[in-house]
PDB file of N, CA and C in Angstrom:
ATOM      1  N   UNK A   1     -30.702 -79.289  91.647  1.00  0.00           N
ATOM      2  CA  UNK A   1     -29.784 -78.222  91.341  1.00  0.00           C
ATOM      3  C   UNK A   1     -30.535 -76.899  91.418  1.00  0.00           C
ATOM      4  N   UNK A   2     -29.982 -76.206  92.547  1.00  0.00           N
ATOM      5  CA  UNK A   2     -30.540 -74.705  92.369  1.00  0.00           C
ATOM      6  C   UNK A   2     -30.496 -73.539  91.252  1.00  0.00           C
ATOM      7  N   UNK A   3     -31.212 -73.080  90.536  1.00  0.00           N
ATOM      8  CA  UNK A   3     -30.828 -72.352  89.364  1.00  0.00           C
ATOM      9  C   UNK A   3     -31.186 -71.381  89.167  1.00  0.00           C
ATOM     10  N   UNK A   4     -30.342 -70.111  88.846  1.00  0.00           N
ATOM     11  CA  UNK A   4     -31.411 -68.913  89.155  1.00  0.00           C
ATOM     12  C   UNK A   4     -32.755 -68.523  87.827  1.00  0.00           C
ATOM     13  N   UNK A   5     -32.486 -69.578  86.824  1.00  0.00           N
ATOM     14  CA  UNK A   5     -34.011 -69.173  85.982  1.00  0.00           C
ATOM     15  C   UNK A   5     -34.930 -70.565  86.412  1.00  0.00           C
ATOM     16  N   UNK A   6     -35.031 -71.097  87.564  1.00  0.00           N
ATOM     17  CA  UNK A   6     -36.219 -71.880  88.660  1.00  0.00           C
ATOM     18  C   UNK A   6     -36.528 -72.965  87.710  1.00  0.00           C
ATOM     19  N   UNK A   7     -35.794 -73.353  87.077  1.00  0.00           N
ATOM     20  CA  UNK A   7     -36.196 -74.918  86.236  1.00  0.00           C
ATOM     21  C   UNK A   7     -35.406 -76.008  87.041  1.00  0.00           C
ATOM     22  N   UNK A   8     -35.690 -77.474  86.919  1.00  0.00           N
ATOM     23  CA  UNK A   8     -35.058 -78.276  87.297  1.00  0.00           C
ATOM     24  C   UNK A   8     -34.027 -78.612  86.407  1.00  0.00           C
ATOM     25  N   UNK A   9     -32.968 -79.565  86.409  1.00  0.00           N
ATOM     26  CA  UNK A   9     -31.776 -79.672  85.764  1.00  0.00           C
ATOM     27  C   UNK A   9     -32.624 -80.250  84.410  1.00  0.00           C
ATOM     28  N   UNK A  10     -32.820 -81.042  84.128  1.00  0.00           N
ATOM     29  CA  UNK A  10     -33.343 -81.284  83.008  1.00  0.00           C
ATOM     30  C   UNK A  10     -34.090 -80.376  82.306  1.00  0.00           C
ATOM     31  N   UNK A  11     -35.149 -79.547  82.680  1.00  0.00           N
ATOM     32  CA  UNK A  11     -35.921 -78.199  81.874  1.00  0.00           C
ATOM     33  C   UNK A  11     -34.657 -77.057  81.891  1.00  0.00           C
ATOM     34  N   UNK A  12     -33.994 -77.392  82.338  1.00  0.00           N
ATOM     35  CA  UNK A  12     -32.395 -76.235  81.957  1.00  0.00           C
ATOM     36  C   UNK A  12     -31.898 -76.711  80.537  1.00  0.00           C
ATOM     37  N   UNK A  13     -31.606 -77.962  80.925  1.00  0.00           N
ATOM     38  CA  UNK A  13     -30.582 -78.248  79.807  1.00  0.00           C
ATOM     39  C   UNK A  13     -31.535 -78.442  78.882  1.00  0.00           C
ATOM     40  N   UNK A  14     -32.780 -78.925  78.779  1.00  0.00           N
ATOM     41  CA  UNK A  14     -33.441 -78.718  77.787  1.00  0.00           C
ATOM     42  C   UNK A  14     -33.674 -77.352  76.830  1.00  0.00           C
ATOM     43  N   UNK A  15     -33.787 -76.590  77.793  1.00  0.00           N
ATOM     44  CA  UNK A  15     -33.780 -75.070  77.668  1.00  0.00           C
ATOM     45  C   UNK A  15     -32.630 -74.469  76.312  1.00  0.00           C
ATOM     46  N   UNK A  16     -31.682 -74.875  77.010  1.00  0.00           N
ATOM     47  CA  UNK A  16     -30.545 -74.258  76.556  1.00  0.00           C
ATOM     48  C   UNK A  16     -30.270 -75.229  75.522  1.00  0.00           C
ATOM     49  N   UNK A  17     -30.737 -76.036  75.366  1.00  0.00           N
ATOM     50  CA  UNK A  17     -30.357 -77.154  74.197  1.00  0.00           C
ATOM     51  C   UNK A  17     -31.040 -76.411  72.677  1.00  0.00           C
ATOM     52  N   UNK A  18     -32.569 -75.981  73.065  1.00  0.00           N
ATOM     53  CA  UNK A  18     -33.522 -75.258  72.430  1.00  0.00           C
ATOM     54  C   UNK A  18     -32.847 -74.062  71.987  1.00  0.00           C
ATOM     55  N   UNK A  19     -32.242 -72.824  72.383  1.00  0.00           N
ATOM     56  CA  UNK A  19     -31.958 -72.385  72.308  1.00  0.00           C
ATOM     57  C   UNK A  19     -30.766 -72.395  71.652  1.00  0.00           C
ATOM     58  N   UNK A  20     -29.838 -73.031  71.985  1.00  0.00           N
ATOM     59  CA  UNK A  20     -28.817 -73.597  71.072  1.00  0.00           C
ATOM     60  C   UNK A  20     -28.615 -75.041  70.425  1.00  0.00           C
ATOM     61  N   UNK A  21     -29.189 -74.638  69.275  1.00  0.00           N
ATOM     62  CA  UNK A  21     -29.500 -76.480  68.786  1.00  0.00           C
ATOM     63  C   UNK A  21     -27.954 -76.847  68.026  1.00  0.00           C
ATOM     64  N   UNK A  22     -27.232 -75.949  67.974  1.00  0.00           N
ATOM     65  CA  UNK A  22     -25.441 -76.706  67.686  1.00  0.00           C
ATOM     66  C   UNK A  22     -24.447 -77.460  68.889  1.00  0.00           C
ATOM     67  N   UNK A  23     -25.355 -77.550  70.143  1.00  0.00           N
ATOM     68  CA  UNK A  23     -24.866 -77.440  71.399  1.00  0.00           C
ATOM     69  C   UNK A  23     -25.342 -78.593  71.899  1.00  0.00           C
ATOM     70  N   UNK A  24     -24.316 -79.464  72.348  1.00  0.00           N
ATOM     71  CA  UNK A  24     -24.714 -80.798  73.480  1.00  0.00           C
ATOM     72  C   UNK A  24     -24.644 -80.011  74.961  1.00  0.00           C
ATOM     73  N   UNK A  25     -25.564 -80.152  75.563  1.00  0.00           N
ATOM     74  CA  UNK A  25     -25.455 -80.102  77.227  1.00  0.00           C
ATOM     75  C   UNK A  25     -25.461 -80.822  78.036  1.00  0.00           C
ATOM     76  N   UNK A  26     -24.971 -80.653  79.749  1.00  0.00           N
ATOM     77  CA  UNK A  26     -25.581 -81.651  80.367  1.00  0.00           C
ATOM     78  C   UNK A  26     -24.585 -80.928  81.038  1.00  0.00           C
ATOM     79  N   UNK A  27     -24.850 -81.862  82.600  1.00  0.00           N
ATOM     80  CA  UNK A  27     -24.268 -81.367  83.779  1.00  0.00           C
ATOM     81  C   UNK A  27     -23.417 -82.577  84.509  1.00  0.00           C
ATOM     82  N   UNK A  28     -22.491 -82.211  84.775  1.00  0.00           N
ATOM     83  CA  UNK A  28     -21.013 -82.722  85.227  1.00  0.00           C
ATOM     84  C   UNK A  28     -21.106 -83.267  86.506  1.00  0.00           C
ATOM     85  N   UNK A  29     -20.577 -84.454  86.920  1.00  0.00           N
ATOM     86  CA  UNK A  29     -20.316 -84.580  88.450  1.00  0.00           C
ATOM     87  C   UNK A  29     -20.509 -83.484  89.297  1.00  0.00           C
ATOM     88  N   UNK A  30     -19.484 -82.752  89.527  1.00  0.00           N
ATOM     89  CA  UNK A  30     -19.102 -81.605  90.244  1.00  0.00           C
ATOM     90  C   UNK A  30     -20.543 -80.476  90.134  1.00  0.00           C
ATOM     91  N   UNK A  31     -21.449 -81.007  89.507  1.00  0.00           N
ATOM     92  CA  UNK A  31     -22.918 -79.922  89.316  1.00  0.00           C
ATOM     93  C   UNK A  31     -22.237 -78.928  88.534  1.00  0.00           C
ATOM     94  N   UNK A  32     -21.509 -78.261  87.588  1.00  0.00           N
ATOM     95  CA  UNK A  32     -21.387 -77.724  87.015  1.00  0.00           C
ATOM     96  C   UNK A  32     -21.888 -78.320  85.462  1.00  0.00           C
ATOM     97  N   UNK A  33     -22.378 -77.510  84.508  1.00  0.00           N
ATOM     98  CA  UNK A  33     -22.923 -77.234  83.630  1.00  0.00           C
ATOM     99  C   UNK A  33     -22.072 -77.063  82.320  1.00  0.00           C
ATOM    100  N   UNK A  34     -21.670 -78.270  81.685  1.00  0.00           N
ATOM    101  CA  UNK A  34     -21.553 -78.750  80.312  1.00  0.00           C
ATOM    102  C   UNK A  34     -21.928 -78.110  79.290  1.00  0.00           C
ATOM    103  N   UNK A  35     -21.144 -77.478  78.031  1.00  0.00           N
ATOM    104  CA  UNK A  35     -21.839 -77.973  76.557  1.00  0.00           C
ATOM    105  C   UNK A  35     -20.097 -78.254  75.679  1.00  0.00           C
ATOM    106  N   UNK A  36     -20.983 -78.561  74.954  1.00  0.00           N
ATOM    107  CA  UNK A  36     -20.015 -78.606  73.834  1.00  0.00           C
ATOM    108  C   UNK A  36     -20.695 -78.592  72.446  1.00  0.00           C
ATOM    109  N   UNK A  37     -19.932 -78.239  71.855  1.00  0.00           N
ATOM    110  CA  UNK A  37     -20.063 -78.160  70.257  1.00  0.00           C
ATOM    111  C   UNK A  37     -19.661 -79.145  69.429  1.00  0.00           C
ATOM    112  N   UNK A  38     -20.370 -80.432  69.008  1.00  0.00           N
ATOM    113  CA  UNK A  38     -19.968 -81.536  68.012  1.00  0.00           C
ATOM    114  C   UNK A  38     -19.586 -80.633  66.721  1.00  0.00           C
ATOM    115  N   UNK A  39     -18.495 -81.941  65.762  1.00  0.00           N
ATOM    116  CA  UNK A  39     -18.125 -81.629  64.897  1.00  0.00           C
ATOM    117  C   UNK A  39     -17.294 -80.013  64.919  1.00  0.00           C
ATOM    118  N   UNK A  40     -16.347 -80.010  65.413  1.00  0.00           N
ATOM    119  CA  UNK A  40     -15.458 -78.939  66.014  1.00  0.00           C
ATOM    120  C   UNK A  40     -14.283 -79.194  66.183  1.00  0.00           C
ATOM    121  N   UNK A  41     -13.168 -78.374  65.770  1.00  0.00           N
ATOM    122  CA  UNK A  41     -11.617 -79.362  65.524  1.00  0.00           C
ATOM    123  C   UNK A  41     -10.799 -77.454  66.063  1.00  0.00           C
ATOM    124  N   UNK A  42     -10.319 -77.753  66.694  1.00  0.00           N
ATOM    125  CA  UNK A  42     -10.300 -78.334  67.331  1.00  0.00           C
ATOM    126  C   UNK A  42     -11.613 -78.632  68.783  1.00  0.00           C
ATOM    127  N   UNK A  43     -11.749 -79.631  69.316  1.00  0.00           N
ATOM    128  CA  UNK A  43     -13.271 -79.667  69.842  1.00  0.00           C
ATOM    129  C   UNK A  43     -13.403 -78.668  70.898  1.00  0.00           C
ATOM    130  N   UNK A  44     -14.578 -77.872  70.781  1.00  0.00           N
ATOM    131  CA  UNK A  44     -15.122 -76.901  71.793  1.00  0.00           C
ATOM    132  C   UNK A  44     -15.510 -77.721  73.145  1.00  0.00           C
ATOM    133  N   UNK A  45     -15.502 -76.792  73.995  1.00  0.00           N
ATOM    134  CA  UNK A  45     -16.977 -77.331  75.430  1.00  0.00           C
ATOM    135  C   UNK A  45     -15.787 -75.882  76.529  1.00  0.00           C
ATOM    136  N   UNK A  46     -17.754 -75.456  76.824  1.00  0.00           N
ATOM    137  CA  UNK A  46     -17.669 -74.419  77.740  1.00  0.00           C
ATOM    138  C   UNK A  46     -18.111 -75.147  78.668  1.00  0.00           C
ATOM    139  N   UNK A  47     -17.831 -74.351  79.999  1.00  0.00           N
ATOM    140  CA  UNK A  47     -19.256 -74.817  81.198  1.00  0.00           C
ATOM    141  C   UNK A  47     -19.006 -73.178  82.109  1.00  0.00           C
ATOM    142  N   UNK A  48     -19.934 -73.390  82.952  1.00  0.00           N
ATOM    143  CA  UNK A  48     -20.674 -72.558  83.600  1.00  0.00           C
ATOM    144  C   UNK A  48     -21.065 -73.306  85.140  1.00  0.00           C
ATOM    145  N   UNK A  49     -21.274 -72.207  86.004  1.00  0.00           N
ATOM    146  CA  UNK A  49     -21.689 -72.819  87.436  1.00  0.00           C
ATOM    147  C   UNK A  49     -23.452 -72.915  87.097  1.00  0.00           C
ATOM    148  N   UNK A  50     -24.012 -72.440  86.534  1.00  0.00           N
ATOM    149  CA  UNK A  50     -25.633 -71.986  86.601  1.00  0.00           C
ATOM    150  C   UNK A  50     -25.807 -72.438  84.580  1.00  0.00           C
ATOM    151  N   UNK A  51     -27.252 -71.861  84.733  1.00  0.00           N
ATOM    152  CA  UNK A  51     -27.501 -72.140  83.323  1.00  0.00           C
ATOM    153  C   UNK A  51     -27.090 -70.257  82.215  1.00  0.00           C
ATOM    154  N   UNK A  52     -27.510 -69.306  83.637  1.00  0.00           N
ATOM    155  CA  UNK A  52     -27.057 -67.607  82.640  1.00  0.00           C
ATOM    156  C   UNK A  52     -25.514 -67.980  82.507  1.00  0.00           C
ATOM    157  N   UNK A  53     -24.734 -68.416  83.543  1.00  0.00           N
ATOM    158  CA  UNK A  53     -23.029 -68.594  83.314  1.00  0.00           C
ATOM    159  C   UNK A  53     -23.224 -69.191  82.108  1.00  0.00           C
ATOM    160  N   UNK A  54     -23.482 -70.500  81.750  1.00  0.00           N
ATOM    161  CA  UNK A  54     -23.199 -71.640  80.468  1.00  0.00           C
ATOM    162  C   UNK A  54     -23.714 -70.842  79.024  1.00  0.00           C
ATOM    163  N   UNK A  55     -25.296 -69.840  79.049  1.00  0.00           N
ATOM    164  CA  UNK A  55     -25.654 -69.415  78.342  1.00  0.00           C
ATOM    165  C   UNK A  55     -24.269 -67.668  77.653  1.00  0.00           C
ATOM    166  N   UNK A  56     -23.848 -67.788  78.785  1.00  0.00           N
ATOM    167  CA  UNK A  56     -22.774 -66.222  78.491  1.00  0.00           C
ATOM    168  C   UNK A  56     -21.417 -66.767  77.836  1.00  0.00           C
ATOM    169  N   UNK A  57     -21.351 -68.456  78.196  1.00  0.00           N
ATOM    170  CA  UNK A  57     -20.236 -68.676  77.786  1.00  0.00           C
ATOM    171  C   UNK A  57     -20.618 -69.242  76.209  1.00  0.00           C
ATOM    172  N   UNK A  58     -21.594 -70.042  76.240  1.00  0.00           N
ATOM    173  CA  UNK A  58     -21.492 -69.902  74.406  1.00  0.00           C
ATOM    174  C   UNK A  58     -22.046 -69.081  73.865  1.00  0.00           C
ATOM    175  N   UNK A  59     -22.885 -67.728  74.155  1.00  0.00           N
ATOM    176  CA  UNK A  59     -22.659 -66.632  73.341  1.00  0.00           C
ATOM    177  C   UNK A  59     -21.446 -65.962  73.097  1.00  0.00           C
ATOM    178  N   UNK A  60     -20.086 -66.219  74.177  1.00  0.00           N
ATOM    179  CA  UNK A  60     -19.105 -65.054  73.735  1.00  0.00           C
ATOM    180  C   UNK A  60     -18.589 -66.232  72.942  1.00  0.00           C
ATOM    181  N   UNK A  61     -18.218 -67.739  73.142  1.00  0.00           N
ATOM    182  CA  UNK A  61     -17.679 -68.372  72.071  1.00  0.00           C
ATOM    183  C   UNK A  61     -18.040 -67.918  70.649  1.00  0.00           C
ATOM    184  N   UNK A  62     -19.847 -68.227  70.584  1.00  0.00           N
ATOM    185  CA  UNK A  62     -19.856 -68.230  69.467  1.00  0.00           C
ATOM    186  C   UNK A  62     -19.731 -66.594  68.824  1.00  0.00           C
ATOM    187  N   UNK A  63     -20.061 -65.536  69.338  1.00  0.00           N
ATOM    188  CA  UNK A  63     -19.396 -64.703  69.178  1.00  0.00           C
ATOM    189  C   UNK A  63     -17.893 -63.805  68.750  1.00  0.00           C
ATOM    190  N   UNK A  64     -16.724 -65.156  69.053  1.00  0.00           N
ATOM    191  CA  UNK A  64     -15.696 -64.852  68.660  1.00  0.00           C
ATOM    192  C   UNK A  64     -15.783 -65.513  67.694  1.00  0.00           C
ATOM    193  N   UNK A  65     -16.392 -66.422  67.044  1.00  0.00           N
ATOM    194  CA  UNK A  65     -16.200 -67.059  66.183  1.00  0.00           C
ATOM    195  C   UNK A  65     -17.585 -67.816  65.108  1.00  0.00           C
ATOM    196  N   UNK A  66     -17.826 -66.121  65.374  1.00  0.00           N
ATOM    197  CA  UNK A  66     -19.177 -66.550  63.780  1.00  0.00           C
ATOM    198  C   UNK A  66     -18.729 -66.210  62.954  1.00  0.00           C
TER     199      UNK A  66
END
């Protein structure tokens, strides 16, 4: 998976896992880029084409809703 911060898919989602430790990741058939938020009602999950897309989408989530 090509990514524009040069990690392989796994040092991504690791990445972003680190960074957000309330956050399951992982990447989808379609190569698009997974998370979700356990324990969440109703249940969250953003995705993103890249890892900055996935990272913009759960900052504005969690942003609307800290």
């Amino acid at each position: 998976m090509a990514d524009p911060t040069g990690g392989t898919t796994n040092e991504i989602i690791a990445t972003l896992e680190r960074e957000f430790p309330r956050w399951h990741v992982w990447q989808g058939i379609s190569g698009l880029l997974y998370a979700r938020r356990p324990l969440t009602s109703p249940p969250v999950v953003v995705r993103g084409e890249d890892a900055v897309d996935l990272r913009d989408q759960i900052r504005g989530w969690e942003g609307n809703h800290a």
